[in-house]
N, C-alpha and C. Protein backbone atom coordinates (compact mmCIF):
# COMPACT_ATOMS: atom_id res chain seq x y z
N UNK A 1 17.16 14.27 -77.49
CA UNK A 1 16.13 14.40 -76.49
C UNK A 1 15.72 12.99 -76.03
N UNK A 2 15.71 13.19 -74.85
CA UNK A 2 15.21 11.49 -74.43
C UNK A 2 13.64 11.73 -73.72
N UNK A 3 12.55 10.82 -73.94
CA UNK A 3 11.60 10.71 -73.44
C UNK A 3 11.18 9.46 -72.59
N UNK A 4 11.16 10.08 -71.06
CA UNK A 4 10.80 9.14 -70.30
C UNK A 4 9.51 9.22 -69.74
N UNK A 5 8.55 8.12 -69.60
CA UNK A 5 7.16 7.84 -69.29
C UNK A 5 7.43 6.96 -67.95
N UNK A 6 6.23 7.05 -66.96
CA UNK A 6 6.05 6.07 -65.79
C UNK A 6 4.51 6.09 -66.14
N UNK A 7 4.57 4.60 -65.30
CA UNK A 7 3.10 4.27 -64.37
C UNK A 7 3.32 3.79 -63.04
N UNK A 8 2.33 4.75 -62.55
CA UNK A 8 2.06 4.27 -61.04
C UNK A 8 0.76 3.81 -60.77
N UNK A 9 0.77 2.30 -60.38
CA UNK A 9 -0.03 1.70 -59.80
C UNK A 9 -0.24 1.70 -58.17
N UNK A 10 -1.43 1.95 -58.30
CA UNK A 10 -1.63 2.15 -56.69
C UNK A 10 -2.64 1.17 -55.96
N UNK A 11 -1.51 0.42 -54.49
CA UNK A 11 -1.79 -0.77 -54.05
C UNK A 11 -3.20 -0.25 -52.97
N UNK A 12 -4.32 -0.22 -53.35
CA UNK A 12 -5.48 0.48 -52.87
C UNK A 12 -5.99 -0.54 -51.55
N UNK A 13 -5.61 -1.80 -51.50
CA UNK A 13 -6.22 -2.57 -50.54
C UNK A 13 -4.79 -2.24 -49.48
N UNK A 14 -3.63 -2.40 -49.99
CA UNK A 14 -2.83 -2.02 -48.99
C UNK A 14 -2.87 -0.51 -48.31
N UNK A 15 -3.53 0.71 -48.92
CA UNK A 15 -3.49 1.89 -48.36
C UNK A 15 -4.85 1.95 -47.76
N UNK A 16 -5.47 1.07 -48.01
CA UNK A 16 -6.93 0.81 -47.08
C UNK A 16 -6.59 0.14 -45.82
N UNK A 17 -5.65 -0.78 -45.61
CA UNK A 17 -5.16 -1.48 -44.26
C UNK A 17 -4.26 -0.60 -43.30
N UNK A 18 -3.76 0.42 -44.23
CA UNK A 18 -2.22 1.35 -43.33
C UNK A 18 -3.42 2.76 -42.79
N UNK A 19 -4.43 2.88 -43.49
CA UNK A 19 -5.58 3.63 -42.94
C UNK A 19 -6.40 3.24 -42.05
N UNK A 20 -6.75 1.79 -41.55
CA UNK A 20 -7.42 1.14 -40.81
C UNK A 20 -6.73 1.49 -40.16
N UNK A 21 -5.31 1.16 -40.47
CA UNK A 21 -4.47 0.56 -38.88
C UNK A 21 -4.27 2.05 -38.68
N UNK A 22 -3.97 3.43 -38.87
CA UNK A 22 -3.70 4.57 -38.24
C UNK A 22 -5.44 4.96 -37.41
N UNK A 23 -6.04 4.64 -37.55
CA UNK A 23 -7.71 4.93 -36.96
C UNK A 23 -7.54 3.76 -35.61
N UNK A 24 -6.91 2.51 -35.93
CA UNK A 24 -7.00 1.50 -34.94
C UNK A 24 -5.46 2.50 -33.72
N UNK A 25 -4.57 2.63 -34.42
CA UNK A 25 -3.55 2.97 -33.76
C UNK A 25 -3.80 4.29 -32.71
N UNK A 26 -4.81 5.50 -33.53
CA UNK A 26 -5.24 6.26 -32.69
C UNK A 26 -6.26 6.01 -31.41
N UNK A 27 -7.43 5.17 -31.61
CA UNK A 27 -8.21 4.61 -30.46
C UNK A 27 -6.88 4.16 -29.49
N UNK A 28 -6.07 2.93 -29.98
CA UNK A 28 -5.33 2.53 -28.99
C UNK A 28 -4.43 3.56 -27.99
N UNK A 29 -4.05 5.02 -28.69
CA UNK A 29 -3.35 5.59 -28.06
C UNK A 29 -4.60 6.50 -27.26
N UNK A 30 -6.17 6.75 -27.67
CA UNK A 30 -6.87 7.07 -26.65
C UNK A 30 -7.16 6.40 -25.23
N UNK A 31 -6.88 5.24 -25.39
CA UNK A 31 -7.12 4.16 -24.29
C UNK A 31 -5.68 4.51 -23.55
N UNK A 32 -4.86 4.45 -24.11
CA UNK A 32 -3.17 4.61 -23.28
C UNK A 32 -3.46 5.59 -22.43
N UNK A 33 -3.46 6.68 -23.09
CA UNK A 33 -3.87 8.17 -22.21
C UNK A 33 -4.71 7.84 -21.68
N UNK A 34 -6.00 7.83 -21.24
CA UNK A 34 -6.83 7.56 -20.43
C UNK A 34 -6.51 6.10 -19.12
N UNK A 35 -5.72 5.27 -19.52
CA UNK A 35 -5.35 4.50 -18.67
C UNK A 35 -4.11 5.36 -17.68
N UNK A 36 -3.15 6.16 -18.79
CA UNK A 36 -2.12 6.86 -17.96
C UNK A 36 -2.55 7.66 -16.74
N UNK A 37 -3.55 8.37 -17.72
CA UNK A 37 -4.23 9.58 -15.93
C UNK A 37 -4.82 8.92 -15.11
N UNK A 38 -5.26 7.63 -15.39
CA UNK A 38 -6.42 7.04 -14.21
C UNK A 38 -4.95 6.40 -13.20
N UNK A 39 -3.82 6.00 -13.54
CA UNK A 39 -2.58 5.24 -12.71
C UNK A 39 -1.76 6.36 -12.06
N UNK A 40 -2.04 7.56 -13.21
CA UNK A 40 -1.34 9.04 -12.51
C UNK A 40 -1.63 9.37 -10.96
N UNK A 41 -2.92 9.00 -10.81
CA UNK A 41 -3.99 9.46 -9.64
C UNK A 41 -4.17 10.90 -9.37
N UNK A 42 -4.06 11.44 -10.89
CA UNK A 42 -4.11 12.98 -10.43
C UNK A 42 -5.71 13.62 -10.74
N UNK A 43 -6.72 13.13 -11.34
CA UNK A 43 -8.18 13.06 -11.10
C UNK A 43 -8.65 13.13 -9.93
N UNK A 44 -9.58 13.88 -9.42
CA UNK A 44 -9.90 14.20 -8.07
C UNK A 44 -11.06 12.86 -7.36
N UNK A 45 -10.65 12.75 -6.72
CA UNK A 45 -11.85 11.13 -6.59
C UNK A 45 -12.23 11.37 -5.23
N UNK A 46 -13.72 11.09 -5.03
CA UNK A 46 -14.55 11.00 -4.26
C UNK A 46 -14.77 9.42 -3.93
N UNK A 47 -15.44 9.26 -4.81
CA UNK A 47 -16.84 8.11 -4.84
C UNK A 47 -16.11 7.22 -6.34
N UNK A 48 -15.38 8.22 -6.95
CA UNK A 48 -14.56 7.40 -8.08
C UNK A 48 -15.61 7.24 -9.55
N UNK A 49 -16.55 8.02 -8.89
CA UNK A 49 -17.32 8.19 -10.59
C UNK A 49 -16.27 9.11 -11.48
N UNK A 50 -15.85 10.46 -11.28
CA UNK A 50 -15.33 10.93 -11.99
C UNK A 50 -14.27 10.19 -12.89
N UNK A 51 -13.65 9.47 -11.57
CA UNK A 51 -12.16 9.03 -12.89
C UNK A 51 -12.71 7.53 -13.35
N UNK A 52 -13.88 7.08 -13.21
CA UNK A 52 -14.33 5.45 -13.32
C UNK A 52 -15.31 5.75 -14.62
N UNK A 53 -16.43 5.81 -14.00
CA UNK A 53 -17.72 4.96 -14.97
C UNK A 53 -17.72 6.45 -15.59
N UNK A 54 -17.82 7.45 -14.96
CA UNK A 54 -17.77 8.77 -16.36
C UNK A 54 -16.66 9.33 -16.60
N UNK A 55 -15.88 8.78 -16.79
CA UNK A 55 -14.43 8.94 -17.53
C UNK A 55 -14.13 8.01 -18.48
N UNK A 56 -14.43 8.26 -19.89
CA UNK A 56 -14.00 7.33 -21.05
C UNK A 56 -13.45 7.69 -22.14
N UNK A 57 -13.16 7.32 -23.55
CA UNK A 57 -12.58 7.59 -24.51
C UNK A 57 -13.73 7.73 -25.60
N UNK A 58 -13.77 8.70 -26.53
CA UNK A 58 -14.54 8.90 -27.06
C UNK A 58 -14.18 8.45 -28.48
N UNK A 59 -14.65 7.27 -29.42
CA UNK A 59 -14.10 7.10 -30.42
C UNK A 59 -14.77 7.75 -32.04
N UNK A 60 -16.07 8.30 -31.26
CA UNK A 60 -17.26 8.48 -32.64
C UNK A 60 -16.62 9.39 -34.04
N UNK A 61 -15.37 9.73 -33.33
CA UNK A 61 -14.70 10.46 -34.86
C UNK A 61 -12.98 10.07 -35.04
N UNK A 62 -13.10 9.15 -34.74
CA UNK A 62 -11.79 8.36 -35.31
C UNK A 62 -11.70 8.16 -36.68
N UNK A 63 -12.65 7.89 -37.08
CA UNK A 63 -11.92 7.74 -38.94
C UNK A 63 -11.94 9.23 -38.85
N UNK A 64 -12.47 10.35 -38.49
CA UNK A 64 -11.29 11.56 -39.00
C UNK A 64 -10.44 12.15 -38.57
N UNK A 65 -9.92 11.00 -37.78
CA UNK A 65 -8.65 11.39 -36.75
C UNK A 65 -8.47 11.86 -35.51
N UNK A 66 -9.72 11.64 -35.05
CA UNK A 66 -9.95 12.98 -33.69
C UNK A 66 -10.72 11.69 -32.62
N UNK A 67 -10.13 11.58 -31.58
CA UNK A 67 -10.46 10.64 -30.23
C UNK A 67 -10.16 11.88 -29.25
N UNK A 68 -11.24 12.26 -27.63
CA UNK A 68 -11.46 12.46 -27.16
C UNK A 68 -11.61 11.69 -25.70
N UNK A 69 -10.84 12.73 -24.96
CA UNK A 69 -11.28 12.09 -23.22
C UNK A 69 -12.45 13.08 -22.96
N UNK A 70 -13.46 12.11 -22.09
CA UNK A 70 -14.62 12.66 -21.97
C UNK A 70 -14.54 12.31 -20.60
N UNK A 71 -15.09 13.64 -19.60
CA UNK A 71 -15.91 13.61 -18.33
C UNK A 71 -17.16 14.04 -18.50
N UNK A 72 -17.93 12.87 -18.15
CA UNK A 72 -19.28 13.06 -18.53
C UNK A 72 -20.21 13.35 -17.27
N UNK A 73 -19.95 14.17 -15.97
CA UNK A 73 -20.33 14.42 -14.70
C UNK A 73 -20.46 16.31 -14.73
N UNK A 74 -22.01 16.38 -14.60
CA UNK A 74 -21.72 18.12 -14.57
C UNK A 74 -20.89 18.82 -13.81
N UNK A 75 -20.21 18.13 -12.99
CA UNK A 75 -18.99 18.63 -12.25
C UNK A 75 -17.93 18.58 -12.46
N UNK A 76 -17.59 18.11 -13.66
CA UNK A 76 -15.72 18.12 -14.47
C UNK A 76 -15.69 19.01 -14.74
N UNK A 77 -16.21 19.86 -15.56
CA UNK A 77 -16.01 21.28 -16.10
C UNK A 77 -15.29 22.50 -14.37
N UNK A 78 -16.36 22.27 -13.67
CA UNK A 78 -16.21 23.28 -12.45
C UNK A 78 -14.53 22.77 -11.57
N UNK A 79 -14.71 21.35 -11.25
CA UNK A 79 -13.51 20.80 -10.37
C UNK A 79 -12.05 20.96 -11.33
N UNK A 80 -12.06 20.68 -12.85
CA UNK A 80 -11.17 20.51 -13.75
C UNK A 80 -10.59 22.54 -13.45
N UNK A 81 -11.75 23.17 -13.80
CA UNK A 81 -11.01 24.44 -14.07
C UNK A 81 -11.05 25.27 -12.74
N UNK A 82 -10.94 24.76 -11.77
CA UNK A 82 -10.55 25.28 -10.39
C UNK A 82 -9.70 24.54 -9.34
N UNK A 83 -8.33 24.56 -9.91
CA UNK A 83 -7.06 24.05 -9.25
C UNK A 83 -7.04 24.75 -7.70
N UNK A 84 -7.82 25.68 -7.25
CA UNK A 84 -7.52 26.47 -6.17
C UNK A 84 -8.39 25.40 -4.79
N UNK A 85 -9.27 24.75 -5.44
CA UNK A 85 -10.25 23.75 -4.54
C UNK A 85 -9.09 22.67 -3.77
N UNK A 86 -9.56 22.66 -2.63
CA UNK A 86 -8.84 21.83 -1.61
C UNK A 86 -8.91 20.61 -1.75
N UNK A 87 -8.52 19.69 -2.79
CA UNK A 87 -8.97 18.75 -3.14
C UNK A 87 -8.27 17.19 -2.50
N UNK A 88 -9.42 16.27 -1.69
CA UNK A 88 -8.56 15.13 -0.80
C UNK A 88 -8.01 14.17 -1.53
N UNK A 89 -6.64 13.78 -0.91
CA UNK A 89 -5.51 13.31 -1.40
C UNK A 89 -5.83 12.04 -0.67
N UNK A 90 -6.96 11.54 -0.06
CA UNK A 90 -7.20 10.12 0.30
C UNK A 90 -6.83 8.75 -0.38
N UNK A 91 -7.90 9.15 -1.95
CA UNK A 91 -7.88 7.95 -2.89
C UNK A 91 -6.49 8.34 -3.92
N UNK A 92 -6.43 9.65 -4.09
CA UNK A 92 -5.97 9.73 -5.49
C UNK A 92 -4.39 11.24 -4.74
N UNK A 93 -3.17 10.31 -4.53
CA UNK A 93 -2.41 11.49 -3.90
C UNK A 93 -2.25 12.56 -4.71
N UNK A 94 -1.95 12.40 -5.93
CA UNK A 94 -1.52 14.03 -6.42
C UNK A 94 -3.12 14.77 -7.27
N UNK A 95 -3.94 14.34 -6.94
CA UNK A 95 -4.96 15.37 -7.48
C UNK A 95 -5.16 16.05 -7.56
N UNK A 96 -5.61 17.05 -8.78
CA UNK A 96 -6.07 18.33 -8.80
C UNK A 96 -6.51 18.79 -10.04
N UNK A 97 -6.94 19.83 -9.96
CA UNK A 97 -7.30 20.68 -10.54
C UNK A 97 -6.44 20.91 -11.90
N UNK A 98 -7.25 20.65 -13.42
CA UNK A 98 -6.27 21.00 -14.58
C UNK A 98 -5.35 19.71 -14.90
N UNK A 99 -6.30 18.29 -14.27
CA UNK A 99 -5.58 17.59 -14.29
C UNK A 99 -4.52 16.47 -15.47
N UNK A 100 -5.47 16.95 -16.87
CA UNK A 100 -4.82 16.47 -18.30
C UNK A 100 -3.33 17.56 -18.71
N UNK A 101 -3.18 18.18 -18.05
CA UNK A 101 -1.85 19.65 -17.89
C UNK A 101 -1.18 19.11 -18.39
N UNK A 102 -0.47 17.46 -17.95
CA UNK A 102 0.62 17.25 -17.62
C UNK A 102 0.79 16.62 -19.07
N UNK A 103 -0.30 16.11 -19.86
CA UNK A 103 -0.28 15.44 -21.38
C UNK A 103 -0.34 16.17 -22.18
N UNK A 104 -0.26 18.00 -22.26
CA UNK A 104 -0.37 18.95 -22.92
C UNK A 104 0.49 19.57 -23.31
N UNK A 105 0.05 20.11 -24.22
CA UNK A 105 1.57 20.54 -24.94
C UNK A 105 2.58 21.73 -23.33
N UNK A 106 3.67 21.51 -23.68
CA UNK A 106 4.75 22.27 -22.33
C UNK A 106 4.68 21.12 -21.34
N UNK A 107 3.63 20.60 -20.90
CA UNK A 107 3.86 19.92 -19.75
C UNK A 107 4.71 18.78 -19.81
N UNK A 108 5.24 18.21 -18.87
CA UNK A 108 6.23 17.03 -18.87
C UNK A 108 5.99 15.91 -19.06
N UNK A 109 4.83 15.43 -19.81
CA UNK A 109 4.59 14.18 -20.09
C UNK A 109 3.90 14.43 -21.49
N UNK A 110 4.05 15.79 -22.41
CA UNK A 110 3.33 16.12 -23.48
C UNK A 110 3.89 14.98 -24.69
N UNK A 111 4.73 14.16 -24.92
CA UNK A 111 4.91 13.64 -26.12
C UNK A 111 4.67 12.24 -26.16
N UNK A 112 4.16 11.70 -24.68
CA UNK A 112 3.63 10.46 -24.31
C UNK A 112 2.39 10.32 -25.82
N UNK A 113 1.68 11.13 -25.84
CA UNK A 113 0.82 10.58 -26.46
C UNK A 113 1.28 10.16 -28.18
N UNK A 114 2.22 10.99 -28.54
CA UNK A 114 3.01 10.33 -30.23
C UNK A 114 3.85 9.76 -29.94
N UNK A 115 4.36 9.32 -28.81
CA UNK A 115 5.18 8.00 -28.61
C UNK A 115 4.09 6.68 -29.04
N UNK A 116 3.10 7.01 -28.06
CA UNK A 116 2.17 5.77 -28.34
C UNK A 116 1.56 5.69 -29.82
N UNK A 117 1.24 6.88 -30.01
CA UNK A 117 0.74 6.86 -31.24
C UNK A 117 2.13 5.67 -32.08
N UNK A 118 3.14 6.40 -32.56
CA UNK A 118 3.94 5.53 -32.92
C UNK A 118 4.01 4.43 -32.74
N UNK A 119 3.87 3.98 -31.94
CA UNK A 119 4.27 2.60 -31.10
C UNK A 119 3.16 1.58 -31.12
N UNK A 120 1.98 2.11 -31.49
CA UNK A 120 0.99 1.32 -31.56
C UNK A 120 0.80 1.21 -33.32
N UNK A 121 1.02 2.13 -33.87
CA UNK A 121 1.38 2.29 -35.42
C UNK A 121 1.99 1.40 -36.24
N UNK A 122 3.09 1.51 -35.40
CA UNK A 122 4.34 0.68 -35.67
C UNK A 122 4.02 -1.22 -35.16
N UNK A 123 3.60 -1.01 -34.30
CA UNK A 123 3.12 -2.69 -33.83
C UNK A 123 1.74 -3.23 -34.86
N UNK A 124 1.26 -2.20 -35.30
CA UNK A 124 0.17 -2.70 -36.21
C UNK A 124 0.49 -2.86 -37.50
N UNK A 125 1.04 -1.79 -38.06
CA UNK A 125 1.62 -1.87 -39.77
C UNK A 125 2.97 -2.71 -39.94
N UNK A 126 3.63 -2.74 -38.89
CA UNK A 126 5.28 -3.36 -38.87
C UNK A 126 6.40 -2.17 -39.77
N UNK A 127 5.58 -0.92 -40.26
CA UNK A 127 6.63 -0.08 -40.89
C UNK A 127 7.15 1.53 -39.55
């Protein structure tokens, strides 16, 4: 019979930095997305409050993993969930209605956001 024993030591300041950096890596990929839809021009713009000064990234629950795009105008809710509104293509050509669609899961730009995730992951930890 052979008896084999281990110890595992655990590098606690290094799994405290690869945890920083996944909380830092997620903000950064909230900022990506939110920079992507504002260059998309698919936000409906008037006056440019919607996609400007009340359109931001919400970081208050990043250490538990969760970042948020916020429209903070009592009128995102109504313009967002009514694609049928005639909406002017002045400032912003492809605008409309339902306009985060396209970063959602099915839509054609859905894996943009764990690319970045990765990518900002990866530029921070180097693994």
């Amino acid at each position: 019979m052979i008896k084999v024993s281990s110890t595992i030591k655990m590098n606690m300041p290094e799994i405290r930095k690869l945890t920083e950096a996944a909380t830092t890596a997620l903000e950064m990929t909230g900022e990506h997305l939110h920079t992507e839809i504002v260059q998309a021009q698919v936000v409906p713009r008037d006056t440019g409050n919607l996609q400007n000064e009340a359109f931001f990234v919400d970081y208050s629950k990043s250490k538990n993993g969760r970042v948020s795009l916020i429209h903070s105008t009592p009128y995102a809710r109504r313009l967002y969930f009514h694609p049928e509104y005639k909406f002017s293509k002045a400032e912003n050509p492809y605008a409309k209605g339902k306009w985060f669609e396209d970063w959602e899961e099915g839509g054609k730009r859905e894996k943009e956001a764990f690319r970045a995730y990765a990518e900002n992951y990866r530029r921070l930890t180097g693994v």
